[in-house]
N, C-alpha and C. Protein backbone atom coordinates (compact mmCIF):
# COMPACT_ATOMS: atom_id res chain seq x y z
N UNK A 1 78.77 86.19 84.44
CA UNK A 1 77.89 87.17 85.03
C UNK A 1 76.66 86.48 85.57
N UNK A 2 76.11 87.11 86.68
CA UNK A 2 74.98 86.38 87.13
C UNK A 2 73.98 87.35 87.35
N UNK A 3 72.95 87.54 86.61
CA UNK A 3 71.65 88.27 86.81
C UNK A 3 70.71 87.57 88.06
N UNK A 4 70.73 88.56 89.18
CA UNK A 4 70.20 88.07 90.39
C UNK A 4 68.88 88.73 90.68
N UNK A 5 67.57 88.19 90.44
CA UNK A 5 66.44 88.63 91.02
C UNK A 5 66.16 88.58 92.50
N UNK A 6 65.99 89.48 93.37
CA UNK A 6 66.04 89.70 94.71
C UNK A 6 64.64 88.95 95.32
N UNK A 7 63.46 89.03 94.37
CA UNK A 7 62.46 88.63 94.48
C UNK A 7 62.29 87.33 94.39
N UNK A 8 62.88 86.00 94.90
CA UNK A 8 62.65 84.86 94.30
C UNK A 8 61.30 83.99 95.16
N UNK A 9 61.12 83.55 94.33
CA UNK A 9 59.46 82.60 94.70
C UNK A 9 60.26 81.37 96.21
N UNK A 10 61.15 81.14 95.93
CA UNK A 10 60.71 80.06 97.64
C UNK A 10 62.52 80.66 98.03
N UNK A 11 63.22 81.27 97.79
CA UNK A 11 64.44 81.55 98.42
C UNK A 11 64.87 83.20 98.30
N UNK A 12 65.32 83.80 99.58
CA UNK A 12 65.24 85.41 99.57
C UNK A 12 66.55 85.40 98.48
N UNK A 13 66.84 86.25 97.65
CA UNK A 13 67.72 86.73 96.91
C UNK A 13 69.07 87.00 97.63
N UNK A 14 68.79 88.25 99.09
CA UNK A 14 70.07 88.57 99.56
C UNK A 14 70.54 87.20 100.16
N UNK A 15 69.45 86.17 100.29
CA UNK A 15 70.69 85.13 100.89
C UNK A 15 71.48 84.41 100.16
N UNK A 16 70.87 84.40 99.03
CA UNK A 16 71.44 83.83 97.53
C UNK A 16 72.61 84.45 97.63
N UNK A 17 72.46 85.85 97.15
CA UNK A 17 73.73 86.38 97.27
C UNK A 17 74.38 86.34 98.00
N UNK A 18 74.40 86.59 99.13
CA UNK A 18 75.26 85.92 100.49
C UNK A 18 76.14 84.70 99.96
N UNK A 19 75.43 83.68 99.93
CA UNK A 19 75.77 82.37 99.36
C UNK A 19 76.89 82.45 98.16
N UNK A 20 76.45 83.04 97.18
CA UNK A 20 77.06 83.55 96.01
C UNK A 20 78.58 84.00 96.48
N UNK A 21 78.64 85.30 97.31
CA UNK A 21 80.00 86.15 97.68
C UNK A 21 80.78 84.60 98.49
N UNK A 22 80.20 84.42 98.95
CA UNK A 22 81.05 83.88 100.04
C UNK A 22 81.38 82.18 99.67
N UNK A 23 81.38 81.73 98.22
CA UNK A 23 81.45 80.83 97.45
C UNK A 23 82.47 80.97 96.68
N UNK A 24 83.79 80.47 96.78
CA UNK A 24 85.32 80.70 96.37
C UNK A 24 85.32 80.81 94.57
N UNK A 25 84.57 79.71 93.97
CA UNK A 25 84.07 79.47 92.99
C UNK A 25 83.11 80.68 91.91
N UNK A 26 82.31 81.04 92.53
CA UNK A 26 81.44 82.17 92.34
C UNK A 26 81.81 83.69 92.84
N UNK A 27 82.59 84.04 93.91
CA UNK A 27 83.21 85.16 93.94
C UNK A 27 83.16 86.25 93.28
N UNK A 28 84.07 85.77 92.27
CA UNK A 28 84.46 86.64 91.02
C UNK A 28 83.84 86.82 90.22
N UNK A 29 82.30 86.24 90.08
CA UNK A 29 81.31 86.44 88.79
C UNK A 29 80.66 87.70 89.28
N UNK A 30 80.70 88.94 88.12
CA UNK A 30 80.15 89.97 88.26
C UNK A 30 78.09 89.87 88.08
N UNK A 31 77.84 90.46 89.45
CA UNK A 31 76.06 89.99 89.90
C UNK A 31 75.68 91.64 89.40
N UNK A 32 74.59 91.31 88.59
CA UNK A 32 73.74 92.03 88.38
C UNK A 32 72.50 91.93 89.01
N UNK A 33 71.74 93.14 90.14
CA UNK A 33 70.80 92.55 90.58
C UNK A 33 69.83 93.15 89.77
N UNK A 34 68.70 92.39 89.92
CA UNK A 34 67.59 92.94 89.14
C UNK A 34 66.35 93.11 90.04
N UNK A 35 65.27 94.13 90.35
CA UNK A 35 65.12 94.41 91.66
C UNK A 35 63.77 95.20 91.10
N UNK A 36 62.79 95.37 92.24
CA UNK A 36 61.09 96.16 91.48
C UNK A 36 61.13 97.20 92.55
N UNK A 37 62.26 97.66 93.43
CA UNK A 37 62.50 98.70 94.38
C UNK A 37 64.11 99.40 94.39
N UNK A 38 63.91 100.22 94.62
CA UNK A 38 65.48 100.82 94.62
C UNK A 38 65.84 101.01 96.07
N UNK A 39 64.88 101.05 97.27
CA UNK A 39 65.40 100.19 98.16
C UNK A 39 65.91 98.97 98.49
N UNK A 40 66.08 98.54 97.72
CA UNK A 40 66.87 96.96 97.91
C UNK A 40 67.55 97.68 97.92
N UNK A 41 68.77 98.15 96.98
CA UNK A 41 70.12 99.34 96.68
C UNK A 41 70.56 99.37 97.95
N UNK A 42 69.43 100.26 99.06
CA UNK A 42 70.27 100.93 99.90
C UNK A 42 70.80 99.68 101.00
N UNK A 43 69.66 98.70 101.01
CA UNK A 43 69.55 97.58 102.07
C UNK A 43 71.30 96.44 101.98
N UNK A 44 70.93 96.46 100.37
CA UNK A 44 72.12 95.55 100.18
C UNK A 44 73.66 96.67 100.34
N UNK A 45 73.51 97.90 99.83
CA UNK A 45 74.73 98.44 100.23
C UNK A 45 74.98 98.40 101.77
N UNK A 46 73.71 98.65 102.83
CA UNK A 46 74.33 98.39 103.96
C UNK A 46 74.56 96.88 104.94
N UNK A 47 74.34 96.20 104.16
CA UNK A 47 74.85 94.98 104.55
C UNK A 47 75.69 94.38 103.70
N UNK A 48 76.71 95.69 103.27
CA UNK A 48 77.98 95.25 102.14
C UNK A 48 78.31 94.13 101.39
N UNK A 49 76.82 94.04 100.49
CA UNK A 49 76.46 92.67 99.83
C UNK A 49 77.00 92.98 98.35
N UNK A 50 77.94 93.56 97.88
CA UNK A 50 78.43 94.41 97.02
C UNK A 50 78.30 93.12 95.57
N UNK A 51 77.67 94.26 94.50
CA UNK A 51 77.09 93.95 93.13
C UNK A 51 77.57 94.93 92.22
N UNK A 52 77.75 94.49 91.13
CA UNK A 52 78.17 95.18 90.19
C UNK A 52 77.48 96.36 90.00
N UNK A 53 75.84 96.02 89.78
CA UNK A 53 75.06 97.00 88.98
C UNK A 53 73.16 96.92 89.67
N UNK A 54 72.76 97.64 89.57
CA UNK A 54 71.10 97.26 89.87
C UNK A 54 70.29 97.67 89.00
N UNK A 55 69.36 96.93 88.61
CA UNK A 55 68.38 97.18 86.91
C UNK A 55 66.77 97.01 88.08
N UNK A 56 66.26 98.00 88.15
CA UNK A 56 65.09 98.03 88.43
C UNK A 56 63.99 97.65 87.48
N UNK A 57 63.08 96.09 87.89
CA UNK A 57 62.25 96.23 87.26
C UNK A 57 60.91 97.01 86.93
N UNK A 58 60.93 97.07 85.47
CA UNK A 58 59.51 97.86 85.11
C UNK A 58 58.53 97.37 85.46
N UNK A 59 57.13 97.70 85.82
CA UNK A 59 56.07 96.51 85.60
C UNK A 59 55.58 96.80 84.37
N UNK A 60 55.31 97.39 83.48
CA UNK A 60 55.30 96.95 82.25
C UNK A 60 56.19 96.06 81.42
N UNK A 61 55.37 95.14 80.79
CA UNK A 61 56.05 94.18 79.65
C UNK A 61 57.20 95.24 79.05
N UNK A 62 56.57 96.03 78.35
CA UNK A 62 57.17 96.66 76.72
C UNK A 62 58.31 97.15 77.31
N UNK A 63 58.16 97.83 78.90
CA UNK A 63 59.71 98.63 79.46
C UNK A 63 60.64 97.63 80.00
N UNK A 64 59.81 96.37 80.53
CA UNK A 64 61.10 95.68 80.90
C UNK A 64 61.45 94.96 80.06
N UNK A 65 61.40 94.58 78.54
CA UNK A 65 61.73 93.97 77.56
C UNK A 65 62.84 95.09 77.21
N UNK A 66 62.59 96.45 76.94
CA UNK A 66 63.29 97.71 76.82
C UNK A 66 64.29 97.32 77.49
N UNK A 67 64.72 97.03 78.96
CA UNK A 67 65.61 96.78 80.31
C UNK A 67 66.33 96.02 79.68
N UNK A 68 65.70 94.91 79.48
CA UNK A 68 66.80 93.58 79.07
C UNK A 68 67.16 93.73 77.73
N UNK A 69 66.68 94.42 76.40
CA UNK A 69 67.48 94.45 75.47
C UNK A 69 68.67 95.29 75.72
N UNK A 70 68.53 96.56 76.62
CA UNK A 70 69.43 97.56 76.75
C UNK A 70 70.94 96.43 77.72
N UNK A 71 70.38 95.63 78.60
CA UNK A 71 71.54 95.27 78.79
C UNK A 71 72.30 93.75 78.00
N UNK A 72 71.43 93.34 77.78
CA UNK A 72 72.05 92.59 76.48
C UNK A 72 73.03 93.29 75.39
N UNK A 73 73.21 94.78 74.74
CA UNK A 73 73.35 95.21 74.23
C UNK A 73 75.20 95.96 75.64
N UNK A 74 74.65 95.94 75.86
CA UNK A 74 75.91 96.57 77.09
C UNK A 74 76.91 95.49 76.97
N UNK A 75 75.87 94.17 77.19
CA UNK A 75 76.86 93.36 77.80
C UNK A 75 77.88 92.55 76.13
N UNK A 76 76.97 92.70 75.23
CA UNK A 76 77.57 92.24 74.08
C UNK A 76 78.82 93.30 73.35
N UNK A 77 78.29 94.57 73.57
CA UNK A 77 79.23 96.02 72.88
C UNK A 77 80.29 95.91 73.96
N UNK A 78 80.42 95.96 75.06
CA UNK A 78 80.66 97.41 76.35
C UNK A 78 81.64 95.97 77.00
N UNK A 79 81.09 95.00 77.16
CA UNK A 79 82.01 94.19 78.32
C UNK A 79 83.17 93.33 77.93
N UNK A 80 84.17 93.37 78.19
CA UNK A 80 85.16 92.40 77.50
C UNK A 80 85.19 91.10 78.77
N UNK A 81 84.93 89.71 78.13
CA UNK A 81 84.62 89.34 79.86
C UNK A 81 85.56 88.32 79.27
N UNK A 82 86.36 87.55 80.71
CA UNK A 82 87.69 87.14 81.07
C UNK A 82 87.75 85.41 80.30
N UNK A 83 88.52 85.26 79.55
CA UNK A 83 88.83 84.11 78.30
C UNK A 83 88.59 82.89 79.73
C-alpha cells in the first residue's frame, strides 16, 4: 500500500502518482491519497488517476492523529493484503 500526500514539498503528488500507475512494478499497490482538500477527489477522478481511497487531512494534531490511528486500525483488522 502506498499512502500518497498530494501536497509534497519539491514534487506535485498527481505526478507522483502518474509515475506510480504507469510503473509495471508499482501498478498494483493499492494508493491511499492523503489530501487537506476534497477537491483534489474531483481533479484526480477527472484525470482518471484512480486510488483506492482519500483521507482528508485535519489541521489539527489530535484529529489527524485520530485519521491515522483509524486507518492503521482498517488496515490491520479489515485488509487481507496479498502473501
Amino acid at each position: 500500500m502506498i499512502l500518497l500526500d498530494l501536497q509534497l514539498p519539491k514534487k506535485d503528488g498527481r505526478q507522483l502518482l502518474e509515475e506510480i500507475k504507469a510503473d509495471e512494478r508499482l501498478r498494483g499497490l493499492p494508493v491511499i491519497v492523503l489530501t487537506a482538500s476534497t477537491t483534489h477527489q474531483k481533479i484526480l477522478e477527472s484525470e482518471k488517476l484512480h486510488v483506492e481511497a482519500y483521507l482528508v487531512k485535519p489541521v489539527d494534531c489530535q484529529q489527524f492523529v485520530s485519521v491515522v490511528k483509524s486507518l492503521r486500525r482498517y488496515l490491520l483488522a479489515d485488509v487481507i493484503m496479498p502473501a
